[in-house]
N, C-alpha and C. Protein backbone atom coordinates (compact mmCIF):
# COMPACT_ATOMS: atom_id res chain seq x y z
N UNK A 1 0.85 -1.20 0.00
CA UNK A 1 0.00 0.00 0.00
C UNK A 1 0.88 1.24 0.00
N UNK A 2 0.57 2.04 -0.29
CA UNK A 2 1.32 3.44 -0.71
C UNK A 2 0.29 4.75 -0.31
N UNK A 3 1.13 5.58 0.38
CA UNK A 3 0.75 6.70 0.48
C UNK A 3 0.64 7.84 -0.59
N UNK A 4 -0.35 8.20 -1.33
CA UNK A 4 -1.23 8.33 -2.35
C UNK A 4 -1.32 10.18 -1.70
N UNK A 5 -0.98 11.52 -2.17
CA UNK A 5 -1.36 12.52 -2.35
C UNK A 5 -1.74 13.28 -3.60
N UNK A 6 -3.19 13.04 -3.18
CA UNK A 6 -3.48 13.75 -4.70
C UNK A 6 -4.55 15.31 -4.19
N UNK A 7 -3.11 16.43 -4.67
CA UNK A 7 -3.28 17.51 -4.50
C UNK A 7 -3.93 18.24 -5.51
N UNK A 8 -4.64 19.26 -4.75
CA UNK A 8 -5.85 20.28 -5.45
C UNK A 8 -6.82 19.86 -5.94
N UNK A 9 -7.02 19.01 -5.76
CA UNK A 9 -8.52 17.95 -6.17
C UNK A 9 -9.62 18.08 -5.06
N UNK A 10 -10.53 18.77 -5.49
CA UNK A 10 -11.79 18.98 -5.12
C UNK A 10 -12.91 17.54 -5.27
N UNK A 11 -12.93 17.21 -6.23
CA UNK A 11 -13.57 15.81 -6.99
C UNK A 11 -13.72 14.64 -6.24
N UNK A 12 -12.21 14.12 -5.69
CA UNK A 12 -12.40 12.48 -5.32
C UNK A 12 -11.92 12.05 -6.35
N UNK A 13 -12.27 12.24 -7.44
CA UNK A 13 -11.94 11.16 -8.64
C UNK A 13 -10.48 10.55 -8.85
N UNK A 14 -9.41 10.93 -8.63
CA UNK A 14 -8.49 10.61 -8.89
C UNK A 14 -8.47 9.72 -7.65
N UNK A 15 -8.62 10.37 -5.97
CA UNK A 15 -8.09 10.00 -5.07
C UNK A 15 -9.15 8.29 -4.38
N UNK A 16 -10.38 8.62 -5.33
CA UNK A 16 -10.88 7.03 -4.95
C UNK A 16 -10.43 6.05 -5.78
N UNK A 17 -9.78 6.79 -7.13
CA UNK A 17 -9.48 5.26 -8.09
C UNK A 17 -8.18 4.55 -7.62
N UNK A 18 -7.40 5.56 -6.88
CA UNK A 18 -6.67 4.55 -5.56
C UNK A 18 -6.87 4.06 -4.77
N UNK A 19 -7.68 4.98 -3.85
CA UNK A 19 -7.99 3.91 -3.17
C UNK A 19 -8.96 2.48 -3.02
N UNK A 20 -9.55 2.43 -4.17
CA UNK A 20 -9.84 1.39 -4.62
C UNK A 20 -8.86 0.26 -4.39
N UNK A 21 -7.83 0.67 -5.37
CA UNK A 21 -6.78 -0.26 -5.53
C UNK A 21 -6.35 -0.67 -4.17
N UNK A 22 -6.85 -0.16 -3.14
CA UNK A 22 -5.64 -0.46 -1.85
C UNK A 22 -4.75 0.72 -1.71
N UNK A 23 -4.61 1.75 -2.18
CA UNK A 23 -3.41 2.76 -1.27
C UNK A 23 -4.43 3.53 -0.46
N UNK A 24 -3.66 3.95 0.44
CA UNK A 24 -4.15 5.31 1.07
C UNK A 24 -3.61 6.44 0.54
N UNK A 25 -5.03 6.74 -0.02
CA UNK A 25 -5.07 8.17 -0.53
C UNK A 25 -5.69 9.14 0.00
N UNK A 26 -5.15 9.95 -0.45
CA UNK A 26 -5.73 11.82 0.40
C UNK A 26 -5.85 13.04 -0.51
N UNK A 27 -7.07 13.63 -0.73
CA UNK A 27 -7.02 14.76 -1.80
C UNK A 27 -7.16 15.33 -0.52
N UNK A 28 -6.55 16.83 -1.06
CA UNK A 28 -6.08 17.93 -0.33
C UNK A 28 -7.03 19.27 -1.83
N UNK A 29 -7.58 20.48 -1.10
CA UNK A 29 -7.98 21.22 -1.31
C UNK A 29 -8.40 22.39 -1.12
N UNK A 30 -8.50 23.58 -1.09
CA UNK A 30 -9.11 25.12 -0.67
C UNK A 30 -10.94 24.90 -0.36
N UNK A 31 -11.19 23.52 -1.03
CA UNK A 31 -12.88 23.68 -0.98
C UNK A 31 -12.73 21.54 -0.78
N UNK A 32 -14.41 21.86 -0.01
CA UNK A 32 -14.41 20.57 0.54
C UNK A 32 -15.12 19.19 -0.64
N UNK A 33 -14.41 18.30 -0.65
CA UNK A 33 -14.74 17.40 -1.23
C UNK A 33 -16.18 17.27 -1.52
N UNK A 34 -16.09 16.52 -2.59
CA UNK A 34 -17.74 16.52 -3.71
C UNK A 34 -18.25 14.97 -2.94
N UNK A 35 -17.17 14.61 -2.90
CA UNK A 35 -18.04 12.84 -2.36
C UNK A 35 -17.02 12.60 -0.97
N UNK A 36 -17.86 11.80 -0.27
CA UNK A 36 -16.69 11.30 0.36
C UNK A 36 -15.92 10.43 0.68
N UNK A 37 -14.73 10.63 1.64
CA UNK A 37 -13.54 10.21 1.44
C UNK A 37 -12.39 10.79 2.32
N UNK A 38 -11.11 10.45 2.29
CA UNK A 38 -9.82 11.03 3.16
C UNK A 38 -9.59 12.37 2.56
N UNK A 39 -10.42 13.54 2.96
CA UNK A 39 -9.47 14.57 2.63
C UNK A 39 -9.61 15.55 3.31
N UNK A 40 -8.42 16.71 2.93
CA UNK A 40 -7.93 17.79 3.98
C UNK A 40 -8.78 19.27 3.45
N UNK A 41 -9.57 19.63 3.63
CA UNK A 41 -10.04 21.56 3.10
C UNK A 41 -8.84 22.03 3.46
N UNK A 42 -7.94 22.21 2.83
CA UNK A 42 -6.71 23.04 3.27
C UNK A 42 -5.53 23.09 2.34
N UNK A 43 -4.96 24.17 2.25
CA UNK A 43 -3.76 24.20 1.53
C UNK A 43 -3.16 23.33 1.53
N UNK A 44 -2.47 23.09 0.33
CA UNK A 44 -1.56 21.29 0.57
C UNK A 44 -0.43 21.74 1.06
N UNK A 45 0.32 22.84 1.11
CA UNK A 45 1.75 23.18 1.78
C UNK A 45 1.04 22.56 3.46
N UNK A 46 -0.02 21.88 3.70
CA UNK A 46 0.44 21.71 5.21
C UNK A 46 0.57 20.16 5.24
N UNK A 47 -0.20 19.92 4.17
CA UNK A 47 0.29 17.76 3.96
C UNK A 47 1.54 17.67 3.41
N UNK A 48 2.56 18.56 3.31
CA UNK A 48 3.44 18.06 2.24
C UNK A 48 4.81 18.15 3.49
N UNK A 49 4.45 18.17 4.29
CA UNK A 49 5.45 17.88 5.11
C UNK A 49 5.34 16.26 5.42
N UNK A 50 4.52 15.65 5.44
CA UNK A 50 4.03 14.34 5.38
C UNK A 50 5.00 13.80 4.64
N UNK A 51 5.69 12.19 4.92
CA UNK A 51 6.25 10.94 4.09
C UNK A 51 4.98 10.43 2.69
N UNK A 52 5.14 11.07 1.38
CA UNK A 52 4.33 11.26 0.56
C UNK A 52 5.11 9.52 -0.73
N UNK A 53 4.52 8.71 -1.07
CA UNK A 53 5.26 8.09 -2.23
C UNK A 53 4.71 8.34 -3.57
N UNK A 54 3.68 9.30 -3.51
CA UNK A 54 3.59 9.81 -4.85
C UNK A 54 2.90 11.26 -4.41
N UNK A 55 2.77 12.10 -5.34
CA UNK A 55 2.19 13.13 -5.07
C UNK A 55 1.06 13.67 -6.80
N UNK A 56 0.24 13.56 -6.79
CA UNK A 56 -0.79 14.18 -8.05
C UNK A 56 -1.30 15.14 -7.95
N UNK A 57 -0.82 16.23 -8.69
CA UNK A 57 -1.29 17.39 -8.51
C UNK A 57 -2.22 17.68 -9.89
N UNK A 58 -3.07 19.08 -9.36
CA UNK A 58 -4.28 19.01 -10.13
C UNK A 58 -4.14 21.14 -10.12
N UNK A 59 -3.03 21.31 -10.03
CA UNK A 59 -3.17 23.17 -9.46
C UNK A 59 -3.79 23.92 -10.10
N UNK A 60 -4.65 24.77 -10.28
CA UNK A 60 -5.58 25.52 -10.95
C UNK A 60 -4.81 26.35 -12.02
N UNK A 61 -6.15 26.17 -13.09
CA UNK A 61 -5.00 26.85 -14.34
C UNK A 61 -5.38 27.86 -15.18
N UNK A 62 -5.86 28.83 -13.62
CA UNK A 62 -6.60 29.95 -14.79
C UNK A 62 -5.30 31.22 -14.94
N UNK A 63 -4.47 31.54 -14.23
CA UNK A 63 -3.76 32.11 -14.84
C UNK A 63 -2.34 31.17 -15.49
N UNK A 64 -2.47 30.19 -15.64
CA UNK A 64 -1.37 29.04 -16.51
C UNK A 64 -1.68 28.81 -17.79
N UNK A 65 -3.01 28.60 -18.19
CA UNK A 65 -3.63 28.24 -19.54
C UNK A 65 -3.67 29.25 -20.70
N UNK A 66 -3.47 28.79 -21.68
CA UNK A 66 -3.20 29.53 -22.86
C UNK A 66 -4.80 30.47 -22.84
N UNK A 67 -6.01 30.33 -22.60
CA UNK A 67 -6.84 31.34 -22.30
C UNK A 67 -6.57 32.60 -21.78
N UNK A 68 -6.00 32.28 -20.41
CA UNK A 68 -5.94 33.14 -19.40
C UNK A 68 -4.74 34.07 -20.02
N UNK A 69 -3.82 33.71 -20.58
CA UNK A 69 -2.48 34.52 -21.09
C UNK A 69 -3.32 35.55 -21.64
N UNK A 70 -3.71 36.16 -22.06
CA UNK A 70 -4.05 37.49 -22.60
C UNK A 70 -4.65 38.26 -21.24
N UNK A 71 -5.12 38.07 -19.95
CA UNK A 71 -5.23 38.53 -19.03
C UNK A 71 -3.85 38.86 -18.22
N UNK A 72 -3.58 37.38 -18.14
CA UNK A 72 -2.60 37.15 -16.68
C UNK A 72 -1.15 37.25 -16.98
N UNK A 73 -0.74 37.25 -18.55
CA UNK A 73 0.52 37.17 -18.97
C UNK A 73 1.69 37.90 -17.91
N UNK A 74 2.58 37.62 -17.43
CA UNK A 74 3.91 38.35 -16.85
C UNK A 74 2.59 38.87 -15.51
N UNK A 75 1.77 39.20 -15.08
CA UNK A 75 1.07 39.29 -13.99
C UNK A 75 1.69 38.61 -12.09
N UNK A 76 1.27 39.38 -11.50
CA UNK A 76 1.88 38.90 -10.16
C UNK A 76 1.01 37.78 -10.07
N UNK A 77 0.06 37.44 -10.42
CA UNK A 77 -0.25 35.94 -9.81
C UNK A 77 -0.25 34.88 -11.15
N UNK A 78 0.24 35.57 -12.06
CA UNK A 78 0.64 34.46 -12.75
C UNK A 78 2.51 33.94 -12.22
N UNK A 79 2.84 34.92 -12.03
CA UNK A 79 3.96 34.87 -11.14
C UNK A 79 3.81 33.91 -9.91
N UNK A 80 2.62 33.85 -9.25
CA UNK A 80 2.61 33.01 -8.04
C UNK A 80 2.37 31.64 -7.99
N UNK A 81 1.46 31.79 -9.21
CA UNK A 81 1.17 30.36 -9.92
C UNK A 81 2.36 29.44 -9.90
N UNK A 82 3.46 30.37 -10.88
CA UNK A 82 4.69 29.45 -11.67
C UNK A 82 5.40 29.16 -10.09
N UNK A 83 5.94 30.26 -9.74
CA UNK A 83 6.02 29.42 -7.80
C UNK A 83 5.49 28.23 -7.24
N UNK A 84 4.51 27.97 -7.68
CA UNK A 84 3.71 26.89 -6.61
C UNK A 84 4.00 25.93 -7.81
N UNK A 85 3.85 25.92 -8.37
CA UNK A 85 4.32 24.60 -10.00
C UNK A 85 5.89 24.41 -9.14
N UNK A 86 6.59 25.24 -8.96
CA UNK A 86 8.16 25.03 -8.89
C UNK A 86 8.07 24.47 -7.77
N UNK A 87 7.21 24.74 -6.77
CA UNK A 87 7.64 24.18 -5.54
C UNK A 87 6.65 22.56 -5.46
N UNK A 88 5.68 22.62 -6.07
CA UNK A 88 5.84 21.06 -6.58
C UNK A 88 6.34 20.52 -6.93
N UNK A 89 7.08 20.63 -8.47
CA UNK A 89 7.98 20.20 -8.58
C UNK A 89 9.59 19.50 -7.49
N UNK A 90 10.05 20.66 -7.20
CA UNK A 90 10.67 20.28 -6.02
C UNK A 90 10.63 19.59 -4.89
N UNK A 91 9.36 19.21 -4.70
CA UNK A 91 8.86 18.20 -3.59
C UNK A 91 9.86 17.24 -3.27
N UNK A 92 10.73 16.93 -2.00
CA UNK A 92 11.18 15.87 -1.81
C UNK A 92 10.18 14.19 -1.30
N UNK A 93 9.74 14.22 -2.73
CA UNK A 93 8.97 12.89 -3.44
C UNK A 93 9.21 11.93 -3.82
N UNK A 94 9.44 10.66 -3.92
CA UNK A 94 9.91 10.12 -5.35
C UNK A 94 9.35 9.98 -6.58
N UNK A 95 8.05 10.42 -6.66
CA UNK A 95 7.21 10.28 -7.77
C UNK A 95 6.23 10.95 -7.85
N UNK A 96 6.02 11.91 -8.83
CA UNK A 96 5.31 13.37 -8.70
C UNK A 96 4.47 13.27 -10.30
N UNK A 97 3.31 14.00 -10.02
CA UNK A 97 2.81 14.18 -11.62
C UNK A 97 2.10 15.35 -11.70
N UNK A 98 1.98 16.29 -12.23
CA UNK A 98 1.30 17.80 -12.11
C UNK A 98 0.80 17.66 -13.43
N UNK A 99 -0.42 18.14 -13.79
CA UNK A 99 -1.58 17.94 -14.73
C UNK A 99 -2.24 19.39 -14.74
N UNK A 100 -1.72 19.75 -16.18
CA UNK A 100 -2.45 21.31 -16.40
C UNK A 100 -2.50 20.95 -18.09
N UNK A 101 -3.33 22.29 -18.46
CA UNK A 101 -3.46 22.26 -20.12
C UNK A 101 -2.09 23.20 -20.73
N UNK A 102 -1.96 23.09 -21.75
CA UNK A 102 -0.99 23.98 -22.39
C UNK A 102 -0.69 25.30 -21.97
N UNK A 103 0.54 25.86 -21.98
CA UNK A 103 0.20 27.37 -21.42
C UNK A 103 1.83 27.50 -20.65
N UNK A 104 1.63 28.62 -19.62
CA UNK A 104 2.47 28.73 -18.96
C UNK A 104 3.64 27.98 -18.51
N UNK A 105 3.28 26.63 -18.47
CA UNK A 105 4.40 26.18 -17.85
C UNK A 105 5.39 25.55 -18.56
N UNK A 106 4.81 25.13 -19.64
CA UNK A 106 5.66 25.10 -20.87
C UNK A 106 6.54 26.25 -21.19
N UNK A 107 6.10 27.44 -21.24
CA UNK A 107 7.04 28.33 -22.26
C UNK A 107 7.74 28.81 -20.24
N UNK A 108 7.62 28.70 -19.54
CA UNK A 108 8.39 29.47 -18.22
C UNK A 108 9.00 28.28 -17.26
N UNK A 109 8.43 27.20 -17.29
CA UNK A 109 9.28 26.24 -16.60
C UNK A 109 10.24 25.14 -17.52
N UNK A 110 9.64 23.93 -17.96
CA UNK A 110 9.42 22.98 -19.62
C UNK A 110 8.48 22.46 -19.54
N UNK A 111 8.92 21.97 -20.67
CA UNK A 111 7.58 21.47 -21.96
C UNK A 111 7.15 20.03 -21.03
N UNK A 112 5.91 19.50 -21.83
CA UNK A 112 5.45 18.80 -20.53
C UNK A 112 5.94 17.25 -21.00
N UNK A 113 6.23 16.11 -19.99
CA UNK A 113 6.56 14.65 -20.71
C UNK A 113 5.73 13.93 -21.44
N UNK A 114 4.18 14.70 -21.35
CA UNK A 114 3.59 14.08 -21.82
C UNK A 114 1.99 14.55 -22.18
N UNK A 115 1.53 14.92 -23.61
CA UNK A 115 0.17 15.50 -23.69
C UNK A 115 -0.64 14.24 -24.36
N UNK A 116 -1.82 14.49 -23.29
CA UNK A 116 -2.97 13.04 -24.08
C UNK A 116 -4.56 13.53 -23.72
N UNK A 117 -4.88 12.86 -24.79
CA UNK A 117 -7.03 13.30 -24.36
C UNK A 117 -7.35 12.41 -24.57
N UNK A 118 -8.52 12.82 -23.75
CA UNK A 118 -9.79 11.59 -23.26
C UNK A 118 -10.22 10.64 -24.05
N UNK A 119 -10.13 10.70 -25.40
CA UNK A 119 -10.60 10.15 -26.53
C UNK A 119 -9.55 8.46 -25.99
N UNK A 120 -8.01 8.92 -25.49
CA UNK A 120 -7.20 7.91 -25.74
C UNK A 120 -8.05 6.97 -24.44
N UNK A 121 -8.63 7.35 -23.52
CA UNK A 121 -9.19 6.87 -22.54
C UNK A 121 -10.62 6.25 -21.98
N UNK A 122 -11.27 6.39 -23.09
CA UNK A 122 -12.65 5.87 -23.18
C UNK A 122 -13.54 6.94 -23.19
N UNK A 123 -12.68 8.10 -22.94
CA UNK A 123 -14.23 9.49 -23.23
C UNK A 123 -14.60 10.23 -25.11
N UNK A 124 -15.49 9.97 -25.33
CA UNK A 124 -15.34 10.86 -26.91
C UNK A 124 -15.17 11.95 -26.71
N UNK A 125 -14.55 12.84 -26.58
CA UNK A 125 -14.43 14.27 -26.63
C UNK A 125 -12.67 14.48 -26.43
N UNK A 126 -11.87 15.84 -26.66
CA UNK A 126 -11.15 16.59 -26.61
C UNK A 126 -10.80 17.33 -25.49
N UNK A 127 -9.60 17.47 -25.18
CA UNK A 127 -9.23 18.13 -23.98
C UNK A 127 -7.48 18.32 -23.68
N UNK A 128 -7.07 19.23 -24.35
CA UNK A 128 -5.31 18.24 -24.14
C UNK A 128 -4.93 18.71 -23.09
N UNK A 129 -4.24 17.92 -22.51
CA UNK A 129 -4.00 17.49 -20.77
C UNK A 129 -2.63 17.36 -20.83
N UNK A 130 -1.55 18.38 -20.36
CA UNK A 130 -0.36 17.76 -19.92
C UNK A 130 0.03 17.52 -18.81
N UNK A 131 0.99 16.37 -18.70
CA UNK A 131 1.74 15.87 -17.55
C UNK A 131 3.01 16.09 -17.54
N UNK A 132 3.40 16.74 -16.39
CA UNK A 132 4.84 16.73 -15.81
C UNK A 132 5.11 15.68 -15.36
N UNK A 133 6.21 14.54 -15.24
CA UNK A 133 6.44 14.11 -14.48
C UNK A 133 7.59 13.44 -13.99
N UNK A 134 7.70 13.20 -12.46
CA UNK A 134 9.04 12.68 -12.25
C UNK A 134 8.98 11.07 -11.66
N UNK A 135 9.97 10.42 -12.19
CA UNK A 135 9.93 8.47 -11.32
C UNK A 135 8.45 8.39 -11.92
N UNK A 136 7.32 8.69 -12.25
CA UNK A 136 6.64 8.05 -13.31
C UNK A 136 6.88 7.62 -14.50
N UNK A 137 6.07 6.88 -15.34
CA UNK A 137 6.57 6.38 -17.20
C UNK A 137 4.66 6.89 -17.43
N UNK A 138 4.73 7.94 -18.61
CA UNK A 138 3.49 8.48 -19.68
C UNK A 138 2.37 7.56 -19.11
N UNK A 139 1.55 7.74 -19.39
CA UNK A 139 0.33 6.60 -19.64
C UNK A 139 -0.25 6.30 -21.05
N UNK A 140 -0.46 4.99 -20.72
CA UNK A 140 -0.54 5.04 -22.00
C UNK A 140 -2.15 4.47 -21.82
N UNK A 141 -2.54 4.58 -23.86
CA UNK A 141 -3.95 4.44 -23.72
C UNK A 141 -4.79 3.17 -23.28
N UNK A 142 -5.50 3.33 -22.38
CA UNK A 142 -6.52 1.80 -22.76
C UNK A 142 -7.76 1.58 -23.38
N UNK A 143 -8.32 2.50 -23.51
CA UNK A 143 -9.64 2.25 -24.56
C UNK A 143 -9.60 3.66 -25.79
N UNK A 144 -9.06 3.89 -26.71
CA UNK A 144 -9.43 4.59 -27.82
C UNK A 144 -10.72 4.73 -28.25
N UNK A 145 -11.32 5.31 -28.36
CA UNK A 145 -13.24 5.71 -29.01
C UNK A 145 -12.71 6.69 -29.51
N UNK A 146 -14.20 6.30 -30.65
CA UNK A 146 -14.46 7.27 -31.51
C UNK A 146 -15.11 8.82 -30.79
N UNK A 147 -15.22 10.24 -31.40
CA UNK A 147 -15.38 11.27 -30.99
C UNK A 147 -14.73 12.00 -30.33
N UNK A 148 -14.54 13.51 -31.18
CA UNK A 148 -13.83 14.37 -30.96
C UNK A 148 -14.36 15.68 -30.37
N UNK A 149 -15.79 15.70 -29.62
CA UNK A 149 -16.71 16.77 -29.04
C UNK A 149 -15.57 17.61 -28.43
N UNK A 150 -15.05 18.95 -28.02
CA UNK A 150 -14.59 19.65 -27.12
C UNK A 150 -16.15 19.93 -26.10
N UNK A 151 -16.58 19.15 -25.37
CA UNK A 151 -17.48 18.95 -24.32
C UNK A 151 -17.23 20.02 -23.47
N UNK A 152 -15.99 20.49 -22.79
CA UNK A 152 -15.65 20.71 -21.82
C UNK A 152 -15.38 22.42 -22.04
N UNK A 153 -15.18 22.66 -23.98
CA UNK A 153 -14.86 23.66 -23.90
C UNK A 153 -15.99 24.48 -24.53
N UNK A 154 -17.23 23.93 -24.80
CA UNK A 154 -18.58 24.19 -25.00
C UNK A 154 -19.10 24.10 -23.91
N UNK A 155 -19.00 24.42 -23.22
CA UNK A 155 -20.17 24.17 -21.73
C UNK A 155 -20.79 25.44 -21.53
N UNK A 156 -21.75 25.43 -21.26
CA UNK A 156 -22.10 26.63 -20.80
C UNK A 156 -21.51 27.32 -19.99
N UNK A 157 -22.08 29.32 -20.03
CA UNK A 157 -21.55 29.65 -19.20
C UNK A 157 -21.99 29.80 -17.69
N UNK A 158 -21.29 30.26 -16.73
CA UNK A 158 -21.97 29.86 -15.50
C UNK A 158 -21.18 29.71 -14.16
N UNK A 159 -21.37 30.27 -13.03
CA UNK A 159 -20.46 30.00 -11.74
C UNK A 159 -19.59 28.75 -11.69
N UNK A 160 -20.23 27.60 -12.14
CA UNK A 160 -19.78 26.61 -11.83
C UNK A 160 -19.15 25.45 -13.36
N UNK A 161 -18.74 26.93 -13.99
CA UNK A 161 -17.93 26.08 -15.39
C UNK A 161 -16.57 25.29 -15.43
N UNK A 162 -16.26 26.47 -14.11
CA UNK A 162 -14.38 26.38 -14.01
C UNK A 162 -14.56 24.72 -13.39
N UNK A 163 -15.48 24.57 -12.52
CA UNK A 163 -15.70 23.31 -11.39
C UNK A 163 -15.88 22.54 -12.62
N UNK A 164 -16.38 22.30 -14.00
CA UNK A 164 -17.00 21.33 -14.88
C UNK A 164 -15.56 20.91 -15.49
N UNK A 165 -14.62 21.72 -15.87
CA UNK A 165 -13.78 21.79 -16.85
C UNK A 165 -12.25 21.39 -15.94
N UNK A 166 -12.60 21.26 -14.65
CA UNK A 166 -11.16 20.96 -14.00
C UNK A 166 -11.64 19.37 -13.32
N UNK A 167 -12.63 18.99 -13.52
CA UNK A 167 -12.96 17.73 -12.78
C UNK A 167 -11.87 16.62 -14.12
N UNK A 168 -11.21 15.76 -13.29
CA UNK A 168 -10.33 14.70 -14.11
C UNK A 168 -11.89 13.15 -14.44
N UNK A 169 -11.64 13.15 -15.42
CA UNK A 169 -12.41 11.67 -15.99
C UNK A 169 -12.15 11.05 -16.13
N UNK A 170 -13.01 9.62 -15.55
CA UNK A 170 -12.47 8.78 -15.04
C UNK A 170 -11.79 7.42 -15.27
N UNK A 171 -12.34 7.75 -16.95
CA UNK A 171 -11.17 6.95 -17.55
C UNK A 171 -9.80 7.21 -17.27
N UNK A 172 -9.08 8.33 -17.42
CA UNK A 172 -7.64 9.21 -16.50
C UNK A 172 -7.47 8.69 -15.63
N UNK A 173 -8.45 9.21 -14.66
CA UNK A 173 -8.18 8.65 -13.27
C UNK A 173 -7.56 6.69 -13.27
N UNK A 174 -8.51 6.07 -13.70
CA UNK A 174 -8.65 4.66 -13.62
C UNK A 174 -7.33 4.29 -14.15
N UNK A 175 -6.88 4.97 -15.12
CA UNK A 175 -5.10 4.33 -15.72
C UNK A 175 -4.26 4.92 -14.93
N UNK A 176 -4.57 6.24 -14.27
CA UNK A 176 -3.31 6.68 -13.51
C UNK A 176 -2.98 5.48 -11.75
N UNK A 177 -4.41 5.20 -11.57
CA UNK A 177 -4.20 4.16 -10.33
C UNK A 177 -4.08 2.96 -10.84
N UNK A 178 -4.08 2.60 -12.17
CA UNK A 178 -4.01 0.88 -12.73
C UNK A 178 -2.35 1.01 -13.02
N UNK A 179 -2.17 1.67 -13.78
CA UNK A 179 -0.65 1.93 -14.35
C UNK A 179 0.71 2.42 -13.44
N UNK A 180 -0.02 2.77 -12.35
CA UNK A 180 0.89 3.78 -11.49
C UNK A 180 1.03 3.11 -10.18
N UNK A 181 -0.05 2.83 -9.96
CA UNK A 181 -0.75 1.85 -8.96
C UNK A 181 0.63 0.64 -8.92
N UNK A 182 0.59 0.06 -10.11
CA UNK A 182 1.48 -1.24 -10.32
C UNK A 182 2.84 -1.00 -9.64
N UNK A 183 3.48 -0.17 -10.13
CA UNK A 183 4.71 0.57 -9.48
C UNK A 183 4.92 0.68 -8.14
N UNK A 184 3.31 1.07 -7.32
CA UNK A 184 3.62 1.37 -5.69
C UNK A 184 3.44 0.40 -5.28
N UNK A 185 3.16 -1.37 -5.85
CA UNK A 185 2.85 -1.80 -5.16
C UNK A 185 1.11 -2.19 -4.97
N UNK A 186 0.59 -1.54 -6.19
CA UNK A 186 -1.04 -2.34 -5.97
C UNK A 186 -1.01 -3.43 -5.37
N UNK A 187 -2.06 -3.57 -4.38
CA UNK A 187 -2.95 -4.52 -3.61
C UNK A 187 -3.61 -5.68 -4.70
N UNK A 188 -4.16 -5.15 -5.90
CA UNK A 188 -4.83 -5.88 -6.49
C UNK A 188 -3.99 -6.68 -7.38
N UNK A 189 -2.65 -5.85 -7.96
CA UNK A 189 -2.02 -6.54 -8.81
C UNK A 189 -0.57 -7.54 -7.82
N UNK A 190 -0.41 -6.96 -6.35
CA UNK A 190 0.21 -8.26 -6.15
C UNK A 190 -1.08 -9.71 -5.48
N UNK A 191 -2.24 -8.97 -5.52
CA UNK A 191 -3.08 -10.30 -5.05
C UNK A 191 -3.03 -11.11 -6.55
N UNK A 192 -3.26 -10.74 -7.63
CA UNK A 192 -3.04 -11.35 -8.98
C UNK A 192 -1.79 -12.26 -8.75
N UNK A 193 -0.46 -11.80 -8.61
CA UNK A 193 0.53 -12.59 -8.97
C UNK A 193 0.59 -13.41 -7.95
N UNK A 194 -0.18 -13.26 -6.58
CA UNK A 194 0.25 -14.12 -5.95
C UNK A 194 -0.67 -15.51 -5.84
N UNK A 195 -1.75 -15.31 -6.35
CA UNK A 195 -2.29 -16.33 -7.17
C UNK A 195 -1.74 -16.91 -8.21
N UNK A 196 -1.37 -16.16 -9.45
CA UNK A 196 -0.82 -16.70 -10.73
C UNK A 196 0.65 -18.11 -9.87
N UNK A 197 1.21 -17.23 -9.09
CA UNK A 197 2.43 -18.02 -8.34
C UNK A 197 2.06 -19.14 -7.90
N UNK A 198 0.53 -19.18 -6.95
CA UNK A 198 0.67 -20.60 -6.51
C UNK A 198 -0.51 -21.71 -7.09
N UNK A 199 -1.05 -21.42 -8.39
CA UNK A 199 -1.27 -22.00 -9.75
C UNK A 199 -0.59 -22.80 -10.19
């Protein structure tokens, strides 16, 4: 089992498709969880003093995203933004993944290891999603479908768009704890081998 931080996640989604698997996981957030589950209403600078073996971050990307650049460009809180990216990054972690769309952190930190959409994951629609990451390997796809809807970037408008368009789906979610999962040590995949073994 593995200690599972999956930061700035409001949702659950990421942080139950681990714990599914068997880790203990913990979303950390400014606003309180949608379902429930292990998590903190609170800045993650106060879990990150914690013994962490992975860390998933989810940091908000309205002044990071190629949208927001015509507002926030060279701006003090786009400035504060790229800070808090850096100091994720830096996390003494062994295995870190930060998940934003195109934009800022590319052209002011680097380019990301890895851009993929939902389509590669069982959702029809569009969305490109990059990943930073460190002691992880990409993900790769498990269900390809047809449809290319931008769902997410047609939504209506409305208080609660930013909340529609930052929630992770759960096809994502489900490969980042199947694929990633394997690495820490899944519950489910050493109960597999340890069957296959005494077969």
């Amino acid at each position: 089992m593995a200690r599972v931080l999956v930061a700035c996640e409001f949702s659950g989604v990421v942080r139950d498709a681990f714990a599914a698997r068997g880790h203990h996981a913990v979303s950390a957030d400014l606003l309180p969880t949608e379902r429930p589950g292990l998590h903190y209403e609170a800045p993650v600078q106060l879990l990150a003093r914690r013994r962490w073996d992975v860390v998933i971050a989810f940091p908000p990307c309205t002044t990071l995203c190629r949208a927001g650049a015509r507002w926030y460009s060279g701006s003090r809180e786009q400035r504060k933004s790229l800070d808090f990216i850096r100091w994720l990054m830096d996390l003494d972690v062994p295995r870190i993944a930060i998940e934003n769309p195109k934009g800022a952190i590319s052209s002011h930190i680097r380019k990301p290891d890895q851009i993929l959409q939902p389509w590669q994951f069982g959702h029809g629609e569009t969305k490109t999603t990059c990943l930073w990451l460190k002691g992880l390997p990409p993900l790769q796809p498990t269900n390809i479908v047809a449809g290319r809807e931008p769902r997410v970037h047609r939504a209506e408008p409305g208080p609660d768009r930013w909340k529609e368009r930052s929630r992770t789906l759960p096809g994502i979610a489900q490969a980042m704890a199947q694929q990633w999962g394997d690495l820490l040590g899944d519950r489910r995949s050493s109960a597999a081998h340890n069957r296959r073994s005494q077969a």
